[in-house]
C-alpha atoms as a PDB file:
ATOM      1  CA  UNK A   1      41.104 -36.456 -55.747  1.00  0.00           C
ATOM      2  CA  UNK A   2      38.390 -35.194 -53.464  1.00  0.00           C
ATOM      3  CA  UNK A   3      37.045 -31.872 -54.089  1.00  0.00           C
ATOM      4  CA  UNK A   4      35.718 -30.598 -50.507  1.00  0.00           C
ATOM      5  CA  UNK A   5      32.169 -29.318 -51.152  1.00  0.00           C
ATOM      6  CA  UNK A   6      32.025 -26.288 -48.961  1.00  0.00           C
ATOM      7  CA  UNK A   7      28.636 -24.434 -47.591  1.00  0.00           C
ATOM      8  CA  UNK A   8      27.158 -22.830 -50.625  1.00  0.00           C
ATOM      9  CA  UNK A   9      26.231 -19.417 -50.958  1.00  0.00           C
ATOM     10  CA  UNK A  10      22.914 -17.798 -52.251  1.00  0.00           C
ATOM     11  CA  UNK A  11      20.995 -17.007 -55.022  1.00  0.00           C
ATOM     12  CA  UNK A  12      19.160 -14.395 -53.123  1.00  0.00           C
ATOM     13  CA  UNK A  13      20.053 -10.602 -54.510  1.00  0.00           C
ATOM     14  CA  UNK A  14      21.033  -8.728 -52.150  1.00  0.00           C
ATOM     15  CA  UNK A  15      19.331  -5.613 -52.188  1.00  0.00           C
ATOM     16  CA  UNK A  16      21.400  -2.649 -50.617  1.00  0.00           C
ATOM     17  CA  UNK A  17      18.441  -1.301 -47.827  1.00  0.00           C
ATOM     18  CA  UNK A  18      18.463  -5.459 -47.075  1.00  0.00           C
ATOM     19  CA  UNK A  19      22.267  -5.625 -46.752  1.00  0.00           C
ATOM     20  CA  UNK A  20      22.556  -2.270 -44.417  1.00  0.00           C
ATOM     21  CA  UNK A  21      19.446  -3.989 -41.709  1.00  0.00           C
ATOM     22  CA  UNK A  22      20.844  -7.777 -41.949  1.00  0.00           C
ATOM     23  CA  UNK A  23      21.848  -9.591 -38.746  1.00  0.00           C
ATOM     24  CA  UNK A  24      24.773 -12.137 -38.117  1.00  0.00           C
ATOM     25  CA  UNK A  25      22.284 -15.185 -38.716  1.00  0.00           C
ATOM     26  CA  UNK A  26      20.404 -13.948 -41.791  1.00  0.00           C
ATOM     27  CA  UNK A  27      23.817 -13.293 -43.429  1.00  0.00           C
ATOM     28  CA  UNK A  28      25.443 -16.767 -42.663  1.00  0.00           C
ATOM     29  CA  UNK A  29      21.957 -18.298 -43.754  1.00  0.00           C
ATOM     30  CA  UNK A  30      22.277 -16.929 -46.951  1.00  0.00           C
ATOM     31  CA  UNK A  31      25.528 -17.673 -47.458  1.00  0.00           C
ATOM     32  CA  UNK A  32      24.485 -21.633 -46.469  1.00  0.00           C
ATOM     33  CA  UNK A  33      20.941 -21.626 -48.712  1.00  0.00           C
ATOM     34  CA  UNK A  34      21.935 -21.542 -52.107  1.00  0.00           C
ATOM     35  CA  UNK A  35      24.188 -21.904 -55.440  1.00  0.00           C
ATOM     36  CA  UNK A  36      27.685 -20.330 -55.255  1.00  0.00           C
ATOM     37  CA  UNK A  37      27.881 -17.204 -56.830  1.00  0.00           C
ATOM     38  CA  UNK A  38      31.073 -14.547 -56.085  1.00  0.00           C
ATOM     39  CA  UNK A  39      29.412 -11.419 -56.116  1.00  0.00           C
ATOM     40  CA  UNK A  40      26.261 -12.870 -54.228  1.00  0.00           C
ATOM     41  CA  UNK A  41      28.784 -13.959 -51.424  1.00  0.00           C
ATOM     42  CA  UNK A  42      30.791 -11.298 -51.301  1.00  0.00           C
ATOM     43  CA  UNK A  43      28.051  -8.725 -50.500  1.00  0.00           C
ATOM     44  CA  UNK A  44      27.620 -10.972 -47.918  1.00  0.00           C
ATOM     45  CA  UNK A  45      30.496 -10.341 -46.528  1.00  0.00           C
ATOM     46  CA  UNK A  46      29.514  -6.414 -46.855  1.00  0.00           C
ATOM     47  CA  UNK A  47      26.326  -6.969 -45.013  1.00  0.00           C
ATOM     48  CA  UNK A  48      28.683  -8.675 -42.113  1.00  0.00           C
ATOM     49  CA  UNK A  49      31.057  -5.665 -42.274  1.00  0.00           C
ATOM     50  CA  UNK A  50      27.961  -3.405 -41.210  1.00  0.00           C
ATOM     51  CA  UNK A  51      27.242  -5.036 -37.940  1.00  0.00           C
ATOM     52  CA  UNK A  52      29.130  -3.474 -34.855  1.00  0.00           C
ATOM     53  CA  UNK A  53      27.125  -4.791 -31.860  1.00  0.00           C
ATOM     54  CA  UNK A  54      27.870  -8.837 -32.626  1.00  0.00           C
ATOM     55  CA  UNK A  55      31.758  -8.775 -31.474  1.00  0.00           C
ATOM     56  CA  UNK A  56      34.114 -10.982 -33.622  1.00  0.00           C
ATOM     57  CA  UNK A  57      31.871 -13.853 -34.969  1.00  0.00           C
ATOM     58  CA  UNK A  58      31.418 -11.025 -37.795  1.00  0.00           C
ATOM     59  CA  UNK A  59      34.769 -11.562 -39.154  1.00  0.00           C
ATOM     60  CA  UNK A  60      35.032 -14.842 -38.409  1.00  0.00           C
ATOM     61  CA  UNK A  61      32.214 -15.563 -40.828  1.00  0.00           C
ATOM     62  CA  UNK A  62      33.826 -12.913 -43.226  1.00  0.00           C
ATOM     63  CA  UNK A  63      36.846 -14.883 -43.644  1.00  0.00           C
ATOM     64  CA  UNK A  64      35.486 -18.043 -44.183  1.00  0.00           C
ATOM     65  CA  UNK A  65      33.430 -16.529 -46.411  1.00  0.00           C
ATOM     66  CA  UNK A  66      35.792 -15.473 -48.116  1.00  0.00           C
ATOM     67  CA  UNK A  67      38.198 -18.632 -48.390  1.00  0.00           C
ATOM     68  CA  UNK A  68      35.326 -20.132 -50.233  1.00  0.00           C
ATOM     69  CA  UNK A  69      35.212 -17.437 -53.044  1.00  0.00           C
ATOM     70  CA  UNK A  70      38.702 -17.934 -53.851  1.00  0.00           C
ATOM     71  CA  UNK A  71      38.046 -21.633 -53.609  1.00  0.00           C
ATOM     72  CA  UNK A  72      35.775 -21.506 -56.757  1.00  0.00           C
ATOM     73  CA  UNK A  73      36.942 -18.084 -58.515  1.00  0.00           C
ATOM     74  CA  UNK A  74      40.700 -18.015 -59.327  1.00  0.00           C
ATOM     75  CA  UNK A  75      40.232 -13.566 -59.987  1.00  0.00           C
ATOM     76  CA  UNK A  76      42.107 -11.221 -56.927  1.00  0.00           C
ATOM     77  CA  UNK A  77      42.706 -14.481 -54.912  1.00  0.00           C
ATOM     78  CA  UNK A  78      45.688 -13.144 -53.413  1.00  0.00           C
ATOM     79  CA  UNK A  79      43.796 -10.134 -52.623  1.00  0.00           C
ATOM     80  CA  UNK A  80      40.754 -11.790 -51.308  1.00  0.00           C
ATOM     81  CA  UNK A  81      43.048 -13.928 -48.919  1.00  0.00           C
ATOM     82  CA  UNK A  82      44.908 -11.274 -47.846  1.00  0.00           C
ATOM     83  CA  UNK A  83      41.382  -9.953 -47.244  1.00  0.00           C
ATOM     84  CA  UNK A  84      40.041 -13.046 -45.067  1.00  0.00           C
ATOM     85  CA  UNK A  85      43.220 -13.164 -43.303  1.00  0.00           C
ATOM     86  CA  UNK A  86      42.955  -9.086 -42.111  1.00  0.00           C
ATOM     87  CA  UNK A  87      39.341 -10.050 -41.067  1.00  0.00           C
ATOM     88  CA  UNK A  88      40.647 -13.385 -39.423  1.00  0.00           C
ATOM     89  CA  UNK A  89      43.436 -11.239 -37.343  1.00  0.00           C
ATOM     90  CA  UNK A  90      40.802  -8.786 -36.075  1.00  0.00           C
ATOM     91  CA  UNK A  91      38.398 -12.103 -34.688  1.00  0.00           C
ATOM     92  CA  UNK A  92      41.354 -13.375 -32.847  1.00  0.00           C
ATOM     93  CA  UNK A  93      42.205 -10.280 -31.486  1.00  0.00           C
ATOM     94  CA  UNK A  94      38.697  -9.902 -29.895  1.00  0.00           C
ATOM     95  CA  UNK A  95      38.261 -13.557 -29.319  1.00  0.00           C
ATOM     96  CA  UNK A  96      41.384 -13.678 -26.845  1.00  0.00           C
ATOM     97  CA  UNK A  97      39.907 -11.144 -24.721  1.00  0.00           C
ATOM     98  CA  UNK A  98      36.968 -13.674 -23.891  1.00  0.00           C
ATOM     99  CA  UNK A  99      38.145 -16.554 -21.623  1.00  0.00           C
ATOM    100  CA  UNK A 100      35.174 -18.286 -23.248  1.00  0.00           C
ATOM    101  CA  UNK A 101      35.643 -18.044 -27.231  1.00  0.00           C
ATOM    102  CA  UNK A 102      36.270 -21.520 -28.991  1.00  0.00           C
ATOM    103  CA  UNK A 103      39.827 -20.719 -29.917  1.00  0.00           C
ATOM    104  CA  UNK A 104      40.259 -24.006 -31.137  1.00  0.00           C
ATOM    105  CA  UNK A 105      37.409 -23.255 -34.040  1.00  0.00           C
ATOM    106  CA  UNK A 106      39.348 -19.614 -34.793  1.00  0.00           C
ATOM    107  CA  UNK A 107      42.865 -21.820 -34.774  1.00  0.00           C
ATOM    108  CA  UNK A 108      41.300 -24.508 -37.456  1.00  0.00           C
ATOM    109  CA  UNK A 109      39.907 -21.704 -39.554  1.00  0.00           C
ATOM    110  CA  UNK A 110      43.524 -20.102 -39.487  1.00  0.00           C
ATOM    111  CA  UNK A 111      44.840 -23.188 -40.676  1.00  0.00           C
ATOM    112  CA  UNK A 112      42.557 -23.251 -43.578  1.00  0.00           C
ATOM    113  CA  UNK A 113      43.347 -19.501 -44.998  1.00  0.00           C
ATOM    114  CA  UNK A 114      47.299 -20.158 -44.680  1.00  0.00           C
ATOM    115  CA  UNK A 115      46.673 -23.685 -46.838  1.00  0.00           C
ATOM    116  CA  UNK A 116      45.036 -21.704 -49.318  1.00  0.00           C
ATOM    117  CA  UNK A 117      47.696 -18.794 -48.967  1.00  0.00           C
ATOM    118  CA  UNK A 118      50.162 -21.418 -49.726  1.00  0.00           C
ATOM    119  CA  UNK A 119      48.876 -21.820 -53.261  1.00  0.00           C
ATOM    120  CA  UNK A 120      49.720 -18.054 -53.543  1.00  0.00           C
ATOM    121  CA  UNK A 121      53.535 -18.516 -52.431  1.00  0.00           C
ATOM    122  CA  UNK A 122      56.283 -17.157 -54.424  1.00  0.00           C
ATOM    123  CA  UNK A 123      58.248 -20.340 -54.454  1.00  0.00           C
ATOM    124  CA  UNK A 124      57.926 -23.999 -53.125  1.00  0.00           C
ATOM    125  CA  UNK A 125      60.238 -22.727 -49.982  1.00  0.00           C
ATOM    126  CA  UNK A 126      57.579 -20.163 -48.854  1.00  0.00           C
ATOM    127  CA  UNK A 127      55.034 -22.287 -50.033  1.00  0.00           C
ATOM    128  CA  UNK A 128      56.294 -25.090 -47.257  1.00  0.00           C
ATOM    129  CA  UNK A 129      56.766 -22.694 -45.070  1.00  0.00           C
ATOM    130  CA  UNK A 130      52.949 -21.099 -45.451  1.00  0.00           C
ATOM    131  CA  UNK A 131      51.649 -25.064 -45.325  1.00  0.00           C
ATOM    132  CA  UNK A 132      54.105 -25.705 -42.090  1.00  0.00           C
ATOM    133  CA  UNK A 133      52.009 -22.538 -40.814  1.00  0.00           C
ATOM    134  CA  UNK A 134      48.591 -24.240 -41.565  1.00  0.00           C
ATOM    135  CA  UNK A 135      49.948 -27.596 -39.839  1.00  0.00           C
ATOM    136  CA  UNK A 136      51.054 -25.738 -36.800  1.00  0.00           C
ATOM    137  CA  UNK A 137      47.339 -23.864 -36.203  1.00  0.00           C
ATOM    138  CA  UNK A 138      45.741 -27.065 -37.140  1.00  0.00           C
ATOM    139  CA  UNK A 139      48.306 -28.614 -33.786  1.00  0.00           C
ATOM    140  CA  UNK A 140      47.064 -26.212 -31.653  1.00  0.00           C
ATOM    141  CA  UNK A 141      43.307 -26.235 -32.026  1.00  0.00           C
ATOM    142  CA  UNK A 142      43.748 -30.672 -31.680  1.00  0.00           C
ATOM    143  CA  UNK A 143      45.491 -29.435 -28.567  1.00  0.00           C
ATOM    144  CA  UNK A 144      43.129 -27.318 -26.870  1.00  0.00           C
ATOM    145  CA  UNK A 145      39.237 -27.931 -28.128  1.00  0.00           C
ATOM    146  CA  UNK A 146      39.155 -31.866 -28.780  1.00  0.00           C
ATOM    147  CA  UNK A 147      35.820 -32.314 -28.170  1.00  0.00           C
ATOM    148  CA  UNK A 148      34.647 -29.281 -30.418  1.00  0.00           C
ATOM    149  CA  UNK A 149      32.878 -30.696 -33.626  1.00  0.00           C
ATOM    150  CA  UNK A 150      34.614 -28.202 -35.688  1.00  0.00           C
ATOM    151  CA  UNK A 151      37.797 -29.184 -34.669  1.00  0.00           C
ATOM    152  CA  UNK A 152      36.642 -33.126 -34.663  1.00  0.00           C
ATOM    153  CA  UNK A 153      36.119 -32.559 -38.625  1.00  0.00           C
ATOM    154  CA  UNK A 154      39.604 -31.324 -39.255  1.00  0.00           C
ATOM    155  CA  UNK A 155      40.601 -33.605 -37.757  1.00  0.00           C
ATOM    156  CA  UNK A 156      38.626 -36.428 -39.340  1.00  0.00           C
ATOM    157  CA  UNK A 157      39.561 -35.088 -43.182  1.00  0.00           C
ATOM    158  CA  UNK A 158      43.559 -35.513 -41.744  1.00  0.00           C
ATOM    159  CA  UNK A 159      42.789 -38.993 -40.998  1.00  0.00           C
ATOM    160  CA  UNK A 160      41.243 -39.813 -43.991  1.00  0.00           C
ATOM    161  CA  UNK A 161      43.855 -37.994 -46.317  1.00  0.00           C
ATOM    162  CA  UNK A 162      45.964 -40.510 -44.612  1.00  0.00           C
ATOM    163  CA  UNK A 163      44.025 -43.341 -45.122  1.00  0.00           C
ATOM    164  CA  UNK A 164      43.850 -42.743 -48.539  1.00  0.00           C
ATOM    165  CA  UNK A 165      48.106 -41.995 -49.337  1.00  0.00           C
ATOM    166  CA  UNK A 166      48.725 -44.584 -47.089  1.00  0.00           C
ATOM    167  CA  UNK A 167      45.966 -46.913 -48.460  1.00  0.00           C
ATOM    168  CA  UNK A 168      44.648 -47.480 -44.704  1.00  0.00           C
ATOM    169  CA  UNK A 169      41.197 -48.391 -43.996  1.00  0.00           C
ATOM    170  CA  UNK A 170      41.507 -48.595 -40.412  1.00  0.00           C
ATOM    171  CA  UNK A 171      42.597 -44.346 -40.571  1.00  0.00           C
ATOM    172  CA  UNK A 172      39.316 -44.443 -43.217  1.00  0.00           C
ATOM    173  CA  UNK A 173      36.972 -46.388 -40.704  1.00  0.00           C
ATOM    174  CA  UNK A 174      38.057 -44.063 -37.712  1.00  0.00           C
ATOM    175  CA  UNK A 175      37.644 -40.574 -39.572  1.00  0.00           C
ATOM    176  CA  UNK A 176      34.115 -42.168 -41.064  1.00  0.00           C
ATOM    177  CA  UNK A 177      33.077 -42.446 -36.883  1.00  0.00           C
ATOM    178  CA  UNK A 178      34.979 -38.982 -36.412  1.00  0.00           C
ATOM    179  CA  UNK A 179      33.033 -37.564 -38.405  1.00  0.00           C
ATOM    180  CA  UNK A 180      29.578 -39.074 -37.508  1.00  0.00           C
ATOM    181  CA  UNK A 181      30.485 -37.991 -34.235  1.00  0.00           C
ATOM    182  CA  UNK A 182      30.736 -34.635 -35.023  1.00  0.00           C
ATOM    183  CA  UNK A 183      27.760 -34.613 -37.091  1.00  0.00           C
ATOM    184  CA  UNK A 184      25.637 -35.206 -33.986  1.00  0.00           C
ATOM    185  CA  UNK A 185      27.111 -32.537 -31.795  1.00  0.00           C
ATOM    186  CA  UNK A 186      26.238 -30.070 -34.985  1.00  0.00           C
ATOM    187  CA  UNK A 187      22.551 -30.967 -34.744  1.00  0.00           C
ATOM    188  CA  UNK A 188      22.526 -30.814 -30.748  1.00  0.00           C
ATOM    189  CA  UNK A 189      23.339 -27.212 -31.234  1.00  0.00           C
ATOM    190  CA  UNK A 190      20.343 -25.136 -30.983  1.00  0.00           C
ATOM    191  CA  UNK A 191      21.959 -22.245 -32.243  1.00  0.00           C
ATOM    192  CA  UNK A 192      21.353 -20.627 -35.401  1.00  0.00           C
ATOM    193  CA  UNK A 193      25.077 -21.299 -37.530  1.00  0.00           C
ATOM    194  CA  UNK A 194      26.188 -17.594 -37.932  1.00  0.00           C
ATOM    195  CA  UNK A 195      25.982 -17.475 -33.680  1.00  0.00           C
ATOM    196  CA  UNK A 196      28.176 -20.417 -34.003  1.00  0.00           C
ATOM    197  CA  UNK A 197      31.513 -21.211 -34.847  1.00  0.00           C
ATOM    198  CA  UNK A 198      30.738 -24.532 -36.930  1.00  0.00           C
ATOM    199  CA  UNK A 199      31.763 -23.291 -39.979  1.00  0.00           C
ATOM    200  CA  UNK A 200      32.617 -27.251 -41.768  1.00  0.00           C
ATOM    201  CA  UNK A 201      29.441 -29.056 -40.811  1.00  0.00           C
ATOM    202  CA  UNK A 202      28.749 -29.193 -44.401  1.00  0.00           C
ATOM    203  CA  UNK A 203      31.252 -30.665 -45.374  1.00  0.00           C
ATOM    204  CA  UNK A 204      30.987 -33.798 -42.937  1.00  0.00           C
ATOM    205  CA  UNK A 205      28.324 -35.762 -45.521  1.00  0.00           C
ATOM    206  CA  UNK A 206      30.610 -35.204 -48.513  1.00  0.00           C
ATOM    207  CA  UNK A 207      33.749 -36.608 -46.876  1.00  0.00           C
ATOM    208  CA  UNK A 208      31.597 -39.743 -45.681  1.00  0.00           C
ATOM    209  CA  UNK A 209      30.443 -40.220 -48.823  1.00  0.00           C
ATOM    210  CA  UNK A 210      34.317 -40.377 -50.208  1.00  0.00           C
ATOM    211  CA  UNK A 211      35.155 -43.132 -47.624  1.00  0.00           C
ATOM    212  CA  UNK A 212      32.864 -44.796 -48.377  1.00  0.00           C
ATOM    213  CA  UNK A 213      33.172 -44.846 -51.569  1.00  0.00           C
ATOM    214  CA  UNK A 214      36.800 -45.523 -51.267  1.00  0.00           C
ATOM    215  CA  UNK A 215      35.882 -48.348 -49.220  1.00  0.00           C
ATOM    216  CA  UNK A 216      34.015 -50.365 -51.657  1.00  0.00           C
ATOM    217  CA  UNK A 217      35.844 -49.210 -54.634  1.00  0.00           C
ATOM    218  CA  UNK A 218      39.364 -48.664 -53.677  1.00  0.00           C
ATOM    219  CA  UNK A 219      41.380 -45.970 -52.756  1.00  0.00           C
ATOM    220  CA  UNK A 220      41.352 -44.139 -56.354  1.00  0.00           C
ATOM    221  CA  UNK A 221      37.597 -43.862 -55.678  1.00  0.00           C
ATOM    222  CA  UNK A 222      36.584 -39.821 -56.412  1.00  0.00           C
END
């Protein structure tokens, strides 16, 4: 099965002075320039708690941040989601008050931390009912920012985990374009990515490469 290969971390060490002086961009760049590493990307997350002046893209970033440490280090992943999701909350919050925030970006990231809170349920019944959460966000940003890239890629990895159950290579073709399509509204941004909310551009080449390998070596292809 398909491992999604999130935005990497760094291998920069974060010196404390460095942390305490780091802007929005710097910290997101860091997080995007190097080898994962859980203590290297959580004091990235530090450095974003410091800024005040940068309004809720802060914990935005925090919380996907932090969805990707628990992605590849199993230790206080309840506690780190919990985490994200508190920092997640406060970005809405603020976000709402801006008739111009991408809520459809902040919905698709709110799908992703329930999915991964759903591996933290009690039992399959809250488990469903976590994942029927993460479907539900996931509705609502395909309802209200279809033409944000972001929200194109989520949609594009549904399509293809489709095409692949359902051995489809129409729903394989279309989230292949989906995602190319996206792919080219990422690099029209001039923006640097922390001032952004494009927080799965990276994983648009790996998912491309899966179709395609899928589509020359069948749908078991990993």
């Amino acid at each position: 099965m398909f491992k999604t290969i999130a935005v990497a971390a760094t291998m920069l060490i974060a010196l404390p002075c460095f942390a305490a002086t780091e802007g929005l961009a710097e910290a997101v760049a860091r997080h995007q320039s190097g080898a994962p590493d859980s203590e290297l990307e959580l004091s990235i997350v530090e450095s974003l708690s410091k800024l005040k002046n940068d309004g809720w893209l802060p914990d935005f970033w925090s919380a996907y941040i932090l969805t990707q440490v628990v992605m590849r280090h199993p230790e206080d992943r309840a506690k780190r989601l919990a985490r994200a999701q508190d920092h997640l909350t406060r970005a809405m919050e603020k976000a709402r008050r801006s008739d111009e925030a991408p809520m459809g970006d902040l919905f698709s990231l709110q799908s992703l931390v329930y999915s991964f809170s759903s591996g933290q349920a009690k039992n399959k019944e809250e488990a469903e009912k976590i994942q029927e959460a993460a479907t539900a966000e996931l509705a609502k940003a395909f309802e209200v920012a279809v033409d944000s890239p972001t929200v194109m890629v989520m949609a594009a990895t549904e399509l293809i985990k489709v095409g692949q159950k359902e051995e489809s290579r129409p729903h394989l073709m279309a989230g292949k374009a989906l995602l190319e399509k996206a792919r080219e509204r990422f690099e029209a941004s001039d923006l640097p990515l922390g001032e952004t909310t494009h927080f799965n551009g990276e994983w648009v080449q790996p998912w491309i490469d899966w179709v395609d390998r899928m589509l020359a070596d069948g749908f078991s292809a990993e």
